[in-house]
PDB file of N, CA and C in Angstrom:
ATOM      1  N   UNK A   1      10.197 -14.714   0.033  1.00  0.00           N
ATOM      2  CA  UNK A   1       9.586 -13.425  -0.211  1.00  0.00           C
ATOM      3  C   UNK A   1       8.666 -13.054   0.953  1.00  0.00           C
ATOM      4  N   UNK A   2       8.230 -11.674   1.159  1.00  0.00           N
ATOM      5  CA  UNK A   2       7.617 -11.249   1.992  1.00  0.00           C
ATOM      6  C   UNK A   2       6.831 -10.256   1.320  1.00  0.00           C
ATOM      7  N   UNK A   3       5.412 -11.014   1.951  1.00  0.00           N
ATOM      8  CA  UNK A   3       4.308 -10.273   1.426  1.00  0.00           C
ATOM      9  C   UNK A   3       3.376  -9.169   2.655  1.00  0.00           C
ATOM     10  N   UNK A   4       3.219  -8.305   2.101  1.00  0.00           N
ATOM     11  CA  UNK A   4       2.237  -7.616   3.192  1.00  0.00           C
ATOM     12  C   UNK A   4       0.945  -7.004   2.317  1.00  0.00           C
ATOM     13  N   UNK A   5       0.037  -6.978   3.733  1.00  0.00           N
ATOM     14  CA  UNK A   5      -1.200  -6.151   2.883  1.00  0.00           C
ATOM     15  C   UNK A   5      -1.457  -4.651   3.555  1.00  0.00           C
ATOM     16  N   UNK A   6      -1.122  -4.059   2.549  1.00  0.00           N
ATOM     17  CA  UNK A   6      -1.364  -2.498   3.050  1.00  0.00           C
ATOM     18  C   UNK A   6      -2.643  -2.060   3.207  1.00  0.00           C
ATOM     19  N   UNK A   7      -3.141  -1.571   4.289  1.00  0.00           N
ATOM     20  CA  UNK A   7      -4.738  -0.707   4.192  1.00  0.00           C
ATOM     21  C   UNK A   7      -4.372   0.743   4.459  1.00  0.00           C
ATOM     22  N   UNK A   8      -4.816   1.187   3.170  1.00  0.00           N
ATOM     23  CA  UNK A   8      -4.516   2.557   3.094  1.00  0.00           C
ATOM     24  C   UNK A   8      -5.858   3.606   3.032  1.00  0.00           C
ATOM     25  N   UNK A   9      -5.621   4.930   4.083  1.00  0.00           N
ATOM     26  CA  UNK A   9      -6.570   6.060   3.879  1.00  0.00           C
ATOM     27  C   UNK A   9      -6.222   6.554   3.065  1.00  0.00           C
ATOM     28  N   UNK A  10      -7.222   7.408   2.212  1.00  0.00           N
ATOM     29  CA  UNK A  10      -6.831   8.146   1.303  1.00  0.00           C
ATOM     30  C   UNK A  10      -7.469   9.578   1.485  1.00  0.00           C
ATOM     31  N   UNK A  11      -7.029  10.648   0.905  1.00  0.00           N
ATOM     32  CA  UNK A  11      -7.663  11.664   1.159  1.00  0.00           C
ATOM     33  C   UNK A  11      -8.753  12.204   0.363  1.00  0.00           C
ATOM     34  N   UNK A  12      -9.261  12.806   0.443  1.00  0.00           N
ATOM     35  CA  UNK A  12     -10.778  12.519  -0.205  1.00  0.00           C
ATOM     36  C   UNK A  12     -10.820  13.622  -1.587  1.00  0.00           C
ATOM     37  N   UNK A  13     -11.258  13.561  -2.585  1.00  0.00           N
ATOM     38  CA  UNK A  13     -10.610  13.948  -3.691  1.00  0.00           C
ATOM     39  C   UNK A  13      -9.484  13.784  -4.377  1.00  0.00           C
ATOM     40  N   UNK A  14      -8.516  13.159  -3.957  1.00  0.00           N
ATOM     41  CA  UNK A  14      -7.519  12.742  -4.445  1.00  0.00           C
ATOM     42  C   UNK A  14      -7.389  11.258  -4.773  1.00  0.00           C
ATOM     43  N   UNK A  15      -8.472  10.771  -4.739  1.00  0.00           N
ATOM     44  CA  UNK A  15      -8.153   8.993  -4.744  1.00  0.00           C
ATOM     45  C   UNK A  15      -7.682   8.551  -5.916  1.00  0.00           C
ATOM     46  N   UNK A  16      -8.297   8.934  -7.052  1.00  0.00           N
ATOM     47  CA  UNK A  16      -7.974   8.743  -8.382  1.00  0.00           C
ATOM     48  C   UNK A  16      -6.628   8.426  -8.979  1.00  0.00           C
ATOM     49  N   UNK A  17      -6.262   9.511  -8.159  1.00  0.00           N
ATOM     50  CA  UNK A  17      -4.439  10.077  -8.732  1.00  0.00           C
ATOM     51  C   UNK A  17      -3.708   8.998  -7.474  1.00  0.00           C
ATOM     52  N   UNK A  18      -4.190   9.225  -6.541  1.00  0.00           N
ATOM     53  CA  UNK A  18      -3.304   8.311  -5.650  1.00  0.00           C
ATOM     54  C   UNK A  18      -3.556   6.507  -5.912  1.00  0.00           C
ATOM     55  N   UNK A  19      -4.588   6.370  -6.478  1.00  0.00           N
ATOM     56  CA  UNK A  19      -4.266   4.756  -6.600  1.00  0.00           C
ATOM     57  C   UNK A  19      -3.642   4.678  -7.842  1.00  0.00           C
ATOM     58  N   UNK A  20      -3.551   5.499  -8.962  1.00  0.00           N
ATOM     59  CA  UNK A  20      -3.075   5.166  -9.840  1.00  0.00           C
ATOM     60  C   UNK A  20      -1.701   5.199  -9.502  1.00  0.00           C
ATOM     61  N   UNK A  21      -1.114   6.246  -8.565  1.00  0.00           N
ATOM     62  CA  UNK A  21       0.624   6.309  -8.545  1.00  0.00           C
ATOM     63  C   UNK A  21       0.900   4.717  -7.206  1.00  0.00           C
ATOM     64  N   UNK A  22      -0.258   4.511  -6.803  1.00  0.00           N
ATOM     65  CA  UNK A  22       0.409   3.140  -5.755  1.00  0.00           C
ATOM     66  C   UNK A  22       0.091   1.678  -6.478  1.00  0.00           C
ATOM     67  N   UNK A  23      -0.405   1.809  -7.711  1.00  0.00           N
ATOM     68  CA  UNK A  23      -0.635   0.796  -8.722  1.00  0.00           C
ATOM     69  C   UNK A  23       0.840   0.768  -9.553  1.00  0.00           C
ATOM     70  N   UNK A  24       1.431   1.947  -9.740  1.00  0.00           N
ATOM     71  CA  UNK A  24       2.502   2.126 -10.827  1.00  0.00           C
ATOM     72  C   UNK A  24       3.931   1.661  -9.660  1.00  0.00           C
ATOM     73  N   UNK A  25       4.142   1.642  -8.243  1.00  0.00           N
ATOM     74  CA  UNK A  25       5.166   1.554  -7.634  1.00  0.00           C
ATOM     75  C   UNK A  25       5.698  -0.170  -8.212  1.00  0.00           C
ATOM     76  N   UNK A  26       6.800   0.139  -7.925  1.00  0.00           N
ATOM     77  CA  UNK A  26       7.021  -1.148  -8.069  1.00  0.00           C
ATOM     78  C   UNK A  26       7.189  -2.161  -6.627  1.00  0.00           C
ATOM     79  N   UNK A  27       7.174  -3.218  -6.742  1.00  0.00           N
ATOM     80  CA  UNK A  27       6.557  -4.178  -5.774  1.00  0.00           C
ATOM     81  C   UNK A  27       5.479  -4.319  -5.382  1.00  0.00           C
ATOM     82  N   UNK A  28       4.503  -3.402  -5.923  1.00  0.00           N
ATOM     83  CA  UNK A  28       3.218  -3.631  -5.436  1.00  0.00           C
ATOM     84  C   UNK A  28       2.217  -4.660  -6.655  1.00  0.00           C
ATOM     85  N   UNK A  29       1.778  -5.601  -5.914  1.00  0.00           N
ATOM     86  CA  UNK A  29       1.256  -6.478  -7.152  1.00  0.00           C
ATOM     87  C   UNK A  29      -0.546  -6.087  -7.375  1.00  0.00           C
ATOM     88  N   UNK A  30      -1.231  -5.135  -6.476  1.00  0.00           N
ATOM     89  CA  UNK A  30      -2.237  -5.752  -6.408  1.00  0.00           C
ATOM     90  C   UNK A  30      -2.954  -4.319  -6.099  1.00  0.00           C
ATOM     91  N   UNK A  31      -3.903  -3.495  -6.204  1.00  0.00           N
ATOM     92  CA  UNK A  31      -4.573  -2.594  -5.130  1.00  0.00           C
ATOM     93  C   UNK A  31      -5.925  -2.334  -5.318  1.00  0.00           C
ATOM     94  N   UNK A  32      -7.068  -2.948  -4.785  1.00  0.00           N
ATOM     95  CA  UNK A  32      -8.580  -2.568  -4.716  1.00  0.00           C
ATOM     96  C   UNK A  32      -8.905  -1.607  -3.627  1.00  0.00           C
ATOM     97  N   UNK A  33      -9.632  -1.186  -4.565  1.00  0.00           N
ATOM     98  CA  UNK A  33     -10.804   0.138  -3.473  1.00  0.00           C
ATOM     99  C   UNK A  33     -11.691  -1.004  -2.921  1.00  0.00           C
ATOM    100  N   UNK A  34     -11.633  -0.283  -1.527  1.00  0.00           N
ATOM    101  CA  UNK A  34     -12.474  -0.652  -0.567  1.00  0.00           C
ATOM    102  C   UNK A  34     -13.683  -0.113   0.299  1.00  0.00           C
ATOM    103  N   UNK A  35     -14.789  -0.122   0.906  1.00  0.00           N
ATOM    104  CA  UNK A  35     -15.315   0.720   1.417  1.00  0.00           C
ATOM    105  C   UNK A  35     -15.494   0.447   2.769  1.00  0.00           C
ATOM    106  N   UNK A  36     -15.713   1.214   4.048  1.00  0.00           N
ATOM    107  CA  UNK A  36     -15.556   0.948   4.988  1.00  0.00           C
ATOM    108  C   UNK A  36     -14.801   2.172   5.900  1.00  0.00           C
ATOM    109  N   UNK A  37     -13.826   1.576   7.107  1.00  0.00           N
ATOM    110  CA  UNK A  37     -12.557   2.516   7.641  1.00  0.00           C
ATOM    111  C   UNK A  37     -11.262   2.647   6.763  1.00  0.00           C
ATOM    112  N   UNK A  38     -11.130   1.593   5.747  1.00  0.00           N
ATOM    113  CA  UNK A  38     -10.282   2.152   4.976  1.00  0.00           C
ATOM    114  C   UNK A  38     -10.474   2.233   3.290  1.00  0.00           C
ATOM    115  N   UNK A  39      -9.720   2.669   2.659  1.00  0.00           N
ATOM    116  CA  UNK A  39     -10.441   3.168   1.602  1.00  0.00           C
ATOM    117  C   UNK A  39      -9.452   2.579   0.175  1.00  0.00           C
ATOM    118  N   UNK A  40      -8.442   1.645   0.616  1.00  0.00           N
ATOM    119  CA  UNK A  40      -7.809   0.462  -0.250  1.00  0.00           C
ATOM    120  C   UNK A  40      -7.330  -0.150   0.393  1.00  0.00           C
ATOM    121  N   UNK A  41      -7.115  -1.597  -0.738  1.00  0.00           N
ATOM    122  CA  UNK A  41      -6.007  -2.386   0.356  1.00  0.00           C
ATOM    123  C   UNK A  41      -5.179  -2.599  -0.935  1.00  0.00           C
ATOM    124  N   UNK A  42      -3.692  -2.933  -0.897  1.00  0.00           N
ATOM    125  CA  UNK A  42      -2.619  -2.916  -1.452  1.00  0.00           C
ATOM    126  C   UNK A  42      -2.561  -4.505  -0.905  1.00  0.00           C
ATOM    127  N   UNK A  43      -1.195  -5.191  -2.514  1.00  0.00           N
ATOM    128  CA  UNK A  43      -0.514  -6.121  -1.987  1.00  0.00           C
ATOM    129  C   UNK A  43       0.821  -6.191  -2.403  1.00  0.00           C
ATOM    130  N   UNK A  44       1.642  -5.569  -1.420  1.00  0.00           N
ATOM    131  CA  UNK A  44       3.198  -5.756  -1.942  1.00  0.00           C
ATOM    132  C   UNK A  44       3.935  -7.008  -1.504  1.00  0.00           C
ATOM    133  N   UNK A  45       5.509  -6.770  -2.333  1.00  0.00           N
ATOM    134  CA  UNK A  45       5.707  -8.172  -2.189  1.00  0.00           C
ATOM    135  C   UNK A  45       7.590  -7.806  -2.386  1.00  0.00           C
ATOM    136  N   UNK A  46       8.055  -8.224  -1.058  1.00  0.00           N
ATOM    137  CA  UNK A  46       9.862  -7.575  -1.701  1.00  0.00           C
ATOM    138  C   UNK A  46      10.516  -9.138  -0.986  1.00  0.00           C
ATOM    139  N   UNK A  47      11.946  -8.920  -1.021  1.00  0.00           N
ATOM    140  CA  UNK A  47      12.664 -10.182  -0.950  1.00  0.00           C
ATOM    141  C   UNK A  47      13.288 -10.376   0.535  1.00  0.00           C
ATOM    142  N   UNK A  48      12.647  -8.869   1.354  1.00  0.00           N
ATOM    143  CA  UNK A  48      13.060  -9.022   3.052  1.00  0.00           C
ATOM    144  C   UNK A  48      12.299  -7.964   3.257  1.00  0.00           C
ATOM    145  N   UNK A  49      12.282  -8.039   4.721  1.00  0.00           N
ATOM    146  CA  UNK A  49      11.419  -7.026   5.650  1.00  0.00           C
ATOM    147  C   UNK A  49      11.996  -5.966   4.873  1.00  0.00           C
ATOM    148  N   UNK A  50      13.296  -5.449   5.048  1.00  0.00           N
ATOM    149  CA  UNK A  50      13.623  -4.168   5.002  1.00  0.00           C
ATOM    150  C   UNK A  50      13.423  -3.293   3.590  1.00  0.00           C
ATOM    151  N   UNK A  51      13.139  -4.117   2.424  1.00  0.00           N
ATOM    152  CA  UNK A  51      12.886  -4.162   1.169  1.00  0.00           C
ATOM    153  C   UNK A  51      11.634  -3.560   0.795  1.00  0.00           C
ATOM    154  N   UNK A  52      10.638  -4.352   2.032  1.00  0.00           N
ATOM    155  CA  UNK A  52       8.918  -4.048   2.203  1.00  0.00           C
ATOM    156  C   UNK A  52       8.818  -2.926   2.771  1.00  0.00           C
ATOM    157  N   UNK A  53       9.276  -2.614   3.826  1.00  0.00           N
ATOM    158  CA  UNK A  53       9.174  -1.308   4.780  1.00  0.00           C
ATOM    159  C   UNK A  53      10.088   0.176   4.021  1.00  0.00           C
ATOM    160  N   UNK A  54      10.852  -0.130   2.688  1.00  0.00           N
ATOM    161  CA  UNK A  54      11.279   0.787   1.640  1.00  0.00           C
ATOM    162  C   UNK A  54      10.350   1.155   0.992  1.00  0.00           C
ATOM    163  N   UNK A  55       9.465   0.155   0.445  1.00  0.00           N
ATOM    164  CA  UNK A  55       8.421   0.363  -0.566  1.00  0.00           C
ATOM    165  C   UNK A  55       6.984   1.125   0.114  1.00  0.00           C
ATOM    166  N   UNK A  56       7.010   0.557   1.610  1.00  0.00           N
ATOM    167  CA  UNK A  56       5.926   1.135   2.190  1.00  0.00           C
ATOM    168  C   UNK A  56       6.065   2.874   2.580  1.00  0.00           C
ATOM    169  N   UNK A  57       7.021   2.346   3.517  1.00  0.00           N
ATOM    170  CA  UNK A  57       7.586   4.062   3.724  1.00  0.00           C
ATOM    171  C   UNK A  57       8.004   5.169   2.659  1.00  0.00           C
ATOM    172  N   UNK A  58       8.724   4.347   1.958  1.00  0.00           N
ATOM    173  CA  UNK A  58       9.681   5.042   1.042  1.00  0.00           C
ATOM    174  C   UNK A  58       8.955   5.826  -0.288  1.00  0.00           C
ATOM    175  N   UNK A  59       8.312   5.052  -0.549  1.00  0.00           N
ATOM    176  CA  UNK A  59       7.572   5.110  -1.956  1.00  0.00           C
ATOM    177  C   UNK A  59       6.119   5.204  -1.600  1.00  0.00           C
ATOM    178  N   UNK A  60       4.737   4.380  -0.896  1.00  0.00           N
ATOM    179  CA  UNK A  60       3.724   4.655  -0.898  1.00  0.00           C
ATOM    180  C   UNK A  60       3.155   5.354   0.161  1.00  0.00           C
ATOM    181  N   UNK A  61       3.969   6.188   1.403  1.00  0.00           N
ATOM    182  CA  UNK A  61       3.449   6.677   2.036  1.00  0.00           C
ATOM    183  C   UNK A  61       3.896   8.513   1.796  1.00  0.00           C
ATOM    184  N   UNK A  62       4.825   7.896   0.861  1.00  0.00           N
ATOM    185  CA  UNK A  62       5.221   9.637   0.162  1.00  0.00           C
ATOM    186  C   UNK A  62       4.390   9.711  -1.045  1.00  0.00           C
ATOM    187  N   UNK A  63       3.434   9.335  -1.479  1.00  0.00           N
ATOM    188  CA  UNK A  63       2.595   9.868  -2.443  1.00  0.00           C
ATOM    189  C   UNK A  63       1.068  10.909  -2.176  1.00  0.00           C
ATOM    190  N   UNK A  64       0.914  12.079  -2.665  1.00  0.00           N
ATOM    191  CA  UNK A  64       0.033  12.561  -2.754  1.00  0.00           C
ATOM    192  C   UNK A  64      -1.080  12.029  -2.116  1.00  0.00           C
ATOM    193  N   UNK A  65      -1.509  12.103  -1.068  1.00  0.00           N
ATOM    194  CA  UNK A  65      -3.300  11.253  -1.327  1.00  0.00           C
ATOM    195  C   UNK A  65      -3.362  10.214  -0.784  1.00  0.00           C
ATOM    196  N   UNK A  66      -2.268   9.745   0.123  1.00  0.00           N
ATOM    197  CA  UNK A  66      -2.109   8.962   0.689  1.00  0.00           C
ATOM    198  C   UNK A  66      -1.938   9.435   2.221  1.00  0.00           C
ATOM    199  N   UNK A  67      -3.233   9.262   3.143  1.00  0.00           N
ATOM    200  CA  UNK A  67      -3.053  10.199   4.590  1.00  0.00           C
ATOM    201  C   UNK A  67      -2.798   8.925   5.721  1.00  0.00           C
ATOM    202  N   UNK A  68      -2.890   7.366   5.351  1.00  0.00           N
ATOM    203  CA  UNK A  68      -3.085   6.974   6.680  1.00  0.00           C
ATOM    204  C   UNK A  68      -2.113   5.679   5.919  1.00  0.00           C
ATOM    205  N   UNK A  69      -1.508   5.001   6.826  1.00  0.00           N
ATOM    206  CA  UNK A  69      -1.670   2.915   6.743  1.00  0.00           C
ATOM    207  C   UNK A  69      -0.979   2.042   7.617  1.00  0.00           C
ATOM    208  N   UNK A  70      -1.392   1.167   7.212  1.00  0.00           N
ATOM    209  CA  UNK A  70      -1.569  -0.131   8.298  1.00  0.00           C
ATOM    210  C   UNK A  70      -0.683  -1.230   7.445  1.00  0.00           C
ATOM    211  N   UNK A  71       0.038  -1.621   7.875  1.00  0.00           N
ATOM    212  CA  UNK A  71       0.561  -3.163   6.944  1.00  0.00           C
ATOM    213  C   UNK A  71       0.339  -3.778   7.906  1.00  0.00           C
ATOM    214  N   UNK A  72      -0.387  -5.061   7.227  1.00  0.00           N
ATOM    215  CA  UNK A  72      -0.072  -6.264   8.028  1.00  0.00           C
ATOM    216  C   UNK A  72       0.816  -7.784   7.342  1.00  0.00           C
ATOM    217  N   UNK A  73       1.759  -8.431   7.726  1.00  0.00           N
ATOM    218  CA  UNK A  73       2.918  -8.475   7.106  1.00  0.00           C
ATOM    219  C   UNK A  73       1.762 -10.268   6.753  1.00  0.00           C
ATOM    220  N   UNK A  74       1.931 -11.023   5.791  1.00  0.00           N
ATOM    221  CA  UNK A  74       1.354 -12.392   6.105  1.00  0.00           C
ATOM    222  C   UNK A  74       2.422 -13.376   6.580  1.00  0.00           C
ATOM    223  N   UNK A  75       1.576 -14.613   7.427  1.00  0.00           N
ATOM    224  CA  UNK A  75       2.411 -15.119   7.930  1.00  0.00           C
ATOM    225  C   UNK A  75       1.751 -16.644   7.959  1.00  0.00           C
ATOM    226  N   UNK A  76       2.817 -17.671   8.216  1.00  0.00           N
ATOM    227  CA  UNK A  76       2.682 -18.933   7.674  1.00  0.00           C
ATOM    228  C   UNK A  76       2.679 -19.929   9.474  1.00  0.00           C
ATOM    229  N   UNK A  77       1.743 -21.082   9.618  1.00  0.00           N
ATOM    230  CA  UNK A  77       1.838 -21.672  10.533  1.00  0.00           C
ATOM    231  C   UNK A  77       2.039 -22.734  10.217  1.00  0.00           C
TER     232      UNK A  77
END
């Protein structure tokens, strides 16, 4: 499996509605508000890169309220 952690901007008044629809996606296991430069972090989780980069692109960067993100993919030494 392949896990990544999304840091997502959000747009300002809309946070509410947008973490609730990137809480409801599927593959995503995980999402806290954060404070700082970004304003959540996500933890998805699919069965290949191309699976992860569906869910990222596909599904949480097409939601409402969602203006910015960053994945960073985890990785094992």
């Amino acid at each position: 499996m392949i896990k990544g952690y999304l840091l997502i901007k959000l747009v300002p008044g809309l946070e509410s509605s947008a973490l609730s629809q990137i809480r409801a996606t599927t593959g995503v296991l995980e999402v806290n508000l954060v404070f700082g430069q970004w304003d959540a972090i996500a933890i998805a989780e699919a069965k290949s890169l191309f699976e992860l980069a569906k869910i990222v692109v596909g599904e949480v960067r097409g939601i409402q309220g969602v203006q910015d993100t960053t994945t960073l993919l985890q990785g094992e030494l």
